[in-house]
N, C-alpha and C. Protein backbone atom coordinates (compact mmCIF):
# COMPACT_ATOMS: atom_id res chain seq x y z
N UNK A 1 250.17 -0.71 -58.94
CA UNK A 1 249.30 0.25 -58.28
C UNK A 1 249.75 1.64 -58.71
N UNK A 2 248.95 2.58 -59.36
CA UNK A 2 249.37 3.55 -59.91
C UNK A 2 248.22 5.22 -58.78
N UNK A 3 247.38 4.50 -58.23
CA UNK A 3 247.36 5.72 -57.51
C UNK A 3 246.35 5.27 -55.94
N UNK A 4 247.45 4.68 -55.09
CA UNK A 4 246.67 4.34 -54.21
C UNK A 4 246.14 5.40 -52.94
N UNK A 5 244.86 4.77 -52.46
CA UNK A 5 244.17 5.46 -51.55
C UNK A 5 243.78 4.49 -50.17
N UNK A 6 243.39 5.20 -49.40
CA UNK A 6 243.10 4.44 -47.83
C UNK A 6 241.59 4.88 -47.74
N UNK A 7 240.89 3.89 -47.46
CA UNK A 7 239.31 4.04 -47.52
C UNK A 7 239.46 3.88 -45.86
N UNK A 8 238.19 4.23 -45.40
CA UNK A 8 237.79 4.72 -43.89
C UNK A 8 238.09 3.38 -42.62
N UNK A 9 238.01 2.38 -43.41
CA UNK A 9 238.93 1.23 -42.54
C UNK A 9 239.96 1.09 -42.20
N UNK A 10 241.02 2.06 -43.17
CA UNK A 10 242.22 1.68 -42.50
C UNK A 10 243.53 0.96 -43.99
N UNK A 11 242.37 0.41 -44.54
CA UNK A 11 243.32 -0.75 -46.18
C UNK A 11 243.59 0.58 -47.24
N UNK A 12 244.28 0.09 -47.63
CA UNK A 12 244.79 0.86 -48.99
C UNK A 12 244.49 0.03 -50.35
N UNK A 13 244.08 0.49 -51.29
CA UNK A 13 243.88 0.06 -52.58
C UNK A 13 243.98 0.85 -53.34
N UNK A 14 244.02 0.56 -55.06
CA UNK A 14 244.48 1.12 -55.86
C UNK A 14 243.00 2.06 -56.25
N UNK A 15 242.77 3.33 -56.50
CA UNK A 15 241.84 4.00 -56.98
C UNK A 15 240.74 3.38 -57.79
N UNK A 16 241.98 3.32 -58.70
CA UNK A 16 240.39 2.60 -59.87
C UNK A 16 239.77 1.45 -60.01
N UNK A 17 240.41 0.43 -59.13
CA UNK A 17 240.23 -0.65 -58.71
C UNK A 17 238.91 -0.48 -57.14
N UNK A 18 239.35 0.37 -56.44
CA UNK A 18 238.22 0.27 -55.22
C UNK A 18 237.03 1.24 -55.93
N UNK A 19 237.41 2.18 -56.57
CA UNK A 19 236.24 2.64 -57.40
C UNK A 19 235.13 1.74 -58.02
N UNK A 20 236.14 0.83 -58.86
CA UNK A 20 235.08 -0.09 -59.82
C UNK A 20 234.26 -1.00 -58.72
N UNK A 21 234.60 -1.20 -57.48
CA UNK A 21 234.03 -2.24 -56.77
C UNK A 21 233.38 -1.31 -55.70
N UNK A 22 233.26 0.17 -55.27
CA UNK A 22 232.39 0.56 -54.73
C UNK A 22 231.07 1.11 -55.72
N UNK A 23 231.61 1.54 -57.18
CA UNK A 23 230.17 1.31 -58.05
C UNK A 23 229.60 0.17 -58.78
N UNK A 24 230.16 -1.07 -58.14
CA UNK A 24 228.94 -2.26 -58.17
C UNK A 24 227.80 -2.31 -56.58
N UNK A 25 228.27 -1.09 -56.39
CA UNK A 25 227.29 -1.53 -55.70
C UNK A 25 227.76 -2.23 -54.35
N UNK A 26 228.88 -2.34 -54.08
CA UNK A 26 229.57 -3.27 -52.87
C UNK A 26 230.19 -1.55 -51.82
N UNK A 27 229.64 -1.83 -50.77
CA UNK A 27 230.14 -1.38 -49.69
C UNK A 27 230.43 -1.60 -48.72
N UNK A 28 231.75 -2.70 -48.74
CA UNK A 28 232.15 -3.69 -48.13
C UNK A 28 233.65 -3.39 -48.23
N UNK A 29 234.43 -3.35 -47.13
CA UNK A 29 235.64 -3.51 -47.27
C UNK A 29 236.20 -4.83 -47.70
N UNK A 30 236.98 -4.64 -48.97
CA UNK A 30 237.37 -5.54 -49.40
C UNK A 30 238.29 -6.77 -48.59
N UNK A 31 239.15 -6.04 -47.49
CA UNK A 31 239.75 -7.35 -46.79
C UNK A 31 238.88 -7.52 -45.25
N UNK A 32 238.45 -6.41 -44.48
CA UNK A 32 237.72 -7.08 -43.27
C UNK A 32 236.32 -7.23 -43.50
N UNK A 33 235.87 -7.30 -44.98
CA UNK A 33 234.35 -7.42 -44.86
C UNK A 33 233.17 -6.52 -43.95
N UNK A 34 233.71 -5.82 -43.96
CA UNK A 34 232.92 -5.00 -42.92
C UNK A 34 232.10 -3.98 -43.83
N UNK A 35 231.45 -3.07 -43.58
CA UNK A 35 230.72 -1.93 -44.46
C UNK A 35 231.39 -0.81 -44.15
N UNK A 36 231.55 0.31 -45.20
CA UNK A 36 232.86 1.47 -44.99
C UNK A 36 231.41 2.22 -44.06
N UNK A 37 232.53 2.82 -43.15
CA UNK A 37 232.19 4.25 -43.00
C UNK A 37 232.03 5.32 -43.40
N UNK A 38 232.70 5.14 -44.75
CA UNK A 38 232.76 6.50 -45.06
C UNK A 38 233.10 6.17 -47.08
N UNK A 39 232.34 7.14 -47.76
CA UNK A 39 233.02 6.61 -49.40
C UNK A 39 234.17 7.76 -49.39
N UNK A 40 234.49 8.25 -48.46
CA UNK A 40 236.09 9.12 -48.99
C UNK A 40 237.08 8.24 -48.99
N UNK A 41 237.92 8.77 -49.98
CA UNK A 41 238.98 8.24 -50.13
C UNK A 41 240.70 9.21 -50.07
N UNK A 42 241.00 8.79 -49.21
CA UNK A 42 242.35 9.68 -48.81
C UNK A 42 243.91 9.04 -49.67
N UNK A 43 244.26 9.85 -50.53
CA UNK A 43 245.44 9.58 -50.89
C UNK A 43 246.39 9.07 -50.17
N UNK A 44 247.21 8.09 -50.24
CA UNK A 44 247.94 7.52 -49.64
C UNK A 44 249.40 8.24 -50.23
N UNK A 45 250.11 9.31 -49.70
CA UNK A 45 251.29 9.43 -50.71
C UNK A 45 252.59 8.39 -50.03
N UNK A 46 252.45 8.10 -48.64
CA UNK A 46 253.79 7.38 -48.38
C UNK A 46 253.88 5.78 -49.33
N UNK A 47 253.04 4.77 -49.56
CA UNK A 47 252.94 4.39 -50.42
C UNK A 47 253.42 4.37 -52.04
N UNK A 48 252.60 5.83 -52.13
CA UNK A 48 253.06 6.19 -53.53
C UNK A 48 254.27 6.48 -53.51
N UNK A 49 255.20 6.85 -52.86
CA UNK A 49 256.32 7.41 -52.31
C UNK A 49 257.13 5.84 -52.49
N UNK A 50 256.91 5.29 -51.58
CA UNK A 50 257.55 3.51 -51.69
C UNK A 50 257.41 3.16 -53.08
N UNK A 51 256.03 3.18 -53.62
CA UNK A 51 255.82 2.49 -54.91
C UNK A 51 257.05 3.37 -56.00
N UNK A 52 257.10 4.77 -55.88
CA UNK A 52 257.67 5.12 -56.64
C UNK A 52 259.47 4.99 -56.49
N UNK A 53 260.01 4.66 -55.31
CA UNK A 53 261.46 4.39 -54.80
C UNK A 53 261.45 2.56 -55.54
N UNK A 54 260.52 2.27 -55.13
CA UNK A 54 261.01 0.42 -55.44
C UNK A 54 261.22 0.87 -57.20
N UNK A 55 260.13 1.13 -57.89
CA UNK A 55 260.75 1.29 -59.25
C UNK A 55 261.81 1.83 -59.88
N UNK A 56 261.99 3.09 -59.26
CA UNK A 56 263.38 3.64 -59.09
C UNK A 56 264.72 2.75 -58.60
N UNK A 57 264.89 1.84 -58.00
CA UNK A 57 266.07 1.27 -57.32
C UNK A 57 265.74 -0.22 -58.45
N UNK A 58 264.90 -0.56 -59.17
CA UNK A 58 264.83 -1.82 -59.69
C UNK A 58 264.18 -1.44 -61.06
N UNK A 59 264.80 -0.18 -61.84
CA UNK A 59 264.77 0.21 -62.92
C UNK A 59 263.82 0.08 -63.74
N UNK A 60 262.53 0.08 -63.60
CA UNK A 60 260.89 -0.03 -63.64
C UNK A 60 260.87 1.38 -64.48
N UNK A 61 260.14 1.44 -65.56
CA UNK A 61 259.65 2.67 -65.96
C UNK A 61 258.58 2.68 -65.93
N UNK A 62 257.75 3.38 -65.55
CA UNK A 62 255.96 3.92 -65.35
C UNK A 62 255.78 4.32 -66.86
N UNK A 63 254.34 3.81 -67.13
CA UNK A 63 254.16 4.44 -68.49
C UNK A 63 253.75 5.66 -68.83
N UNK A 64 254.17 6.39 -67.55
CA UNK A 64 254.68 7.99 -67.84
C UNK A 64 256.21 7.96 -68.58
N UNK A 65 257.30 7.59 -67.93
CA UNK A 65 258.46 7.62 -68.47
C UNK A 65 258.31 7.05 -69.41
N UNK A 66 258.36 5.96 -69.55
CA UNK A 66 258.39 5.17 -71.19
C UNK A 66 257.86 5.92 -72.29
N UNK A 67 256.81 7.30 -71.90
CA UNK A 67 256.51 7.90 -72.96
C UNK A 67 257.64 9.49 -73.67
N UNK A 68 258.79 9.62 -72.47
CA UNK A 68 259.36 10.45 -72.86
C UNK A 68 260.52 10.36 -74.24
């Protein structure tokens, strides 16, 4: 997951991933099935924050680093 967000239900998913599945046309939350309230999408940074500590402590390079 490289840039997750929290859609109006409450779930978190990865950007370009809930992107590609709210422009098919689906406006459906992907885990309670329900229809969003809302197409905003709010950055999740504590997440990104976790995502970025677990790689850090289990020596993971993002293919940002790998490019330095």
């Amino acid at each position: 997951m490289k840039d997750p967000v929290t859609v109006s239900m409450g779930q978190t998913y990865d950007r370009s991933s809930i992107l590609r599945w709210l422009k098919s046309r689906n406006k459906t939350c992907l885990v309670i099935e329900e229809v969003l309230t809302s197409a905003n999408l709010i950055p999740n940074s504590i997440i990104r924050q976790l995502i970025r500590l677990h790689y850090h402590e289990n020596g993971i390079l993002t293919a940002q680093q790998g490019k330095a």
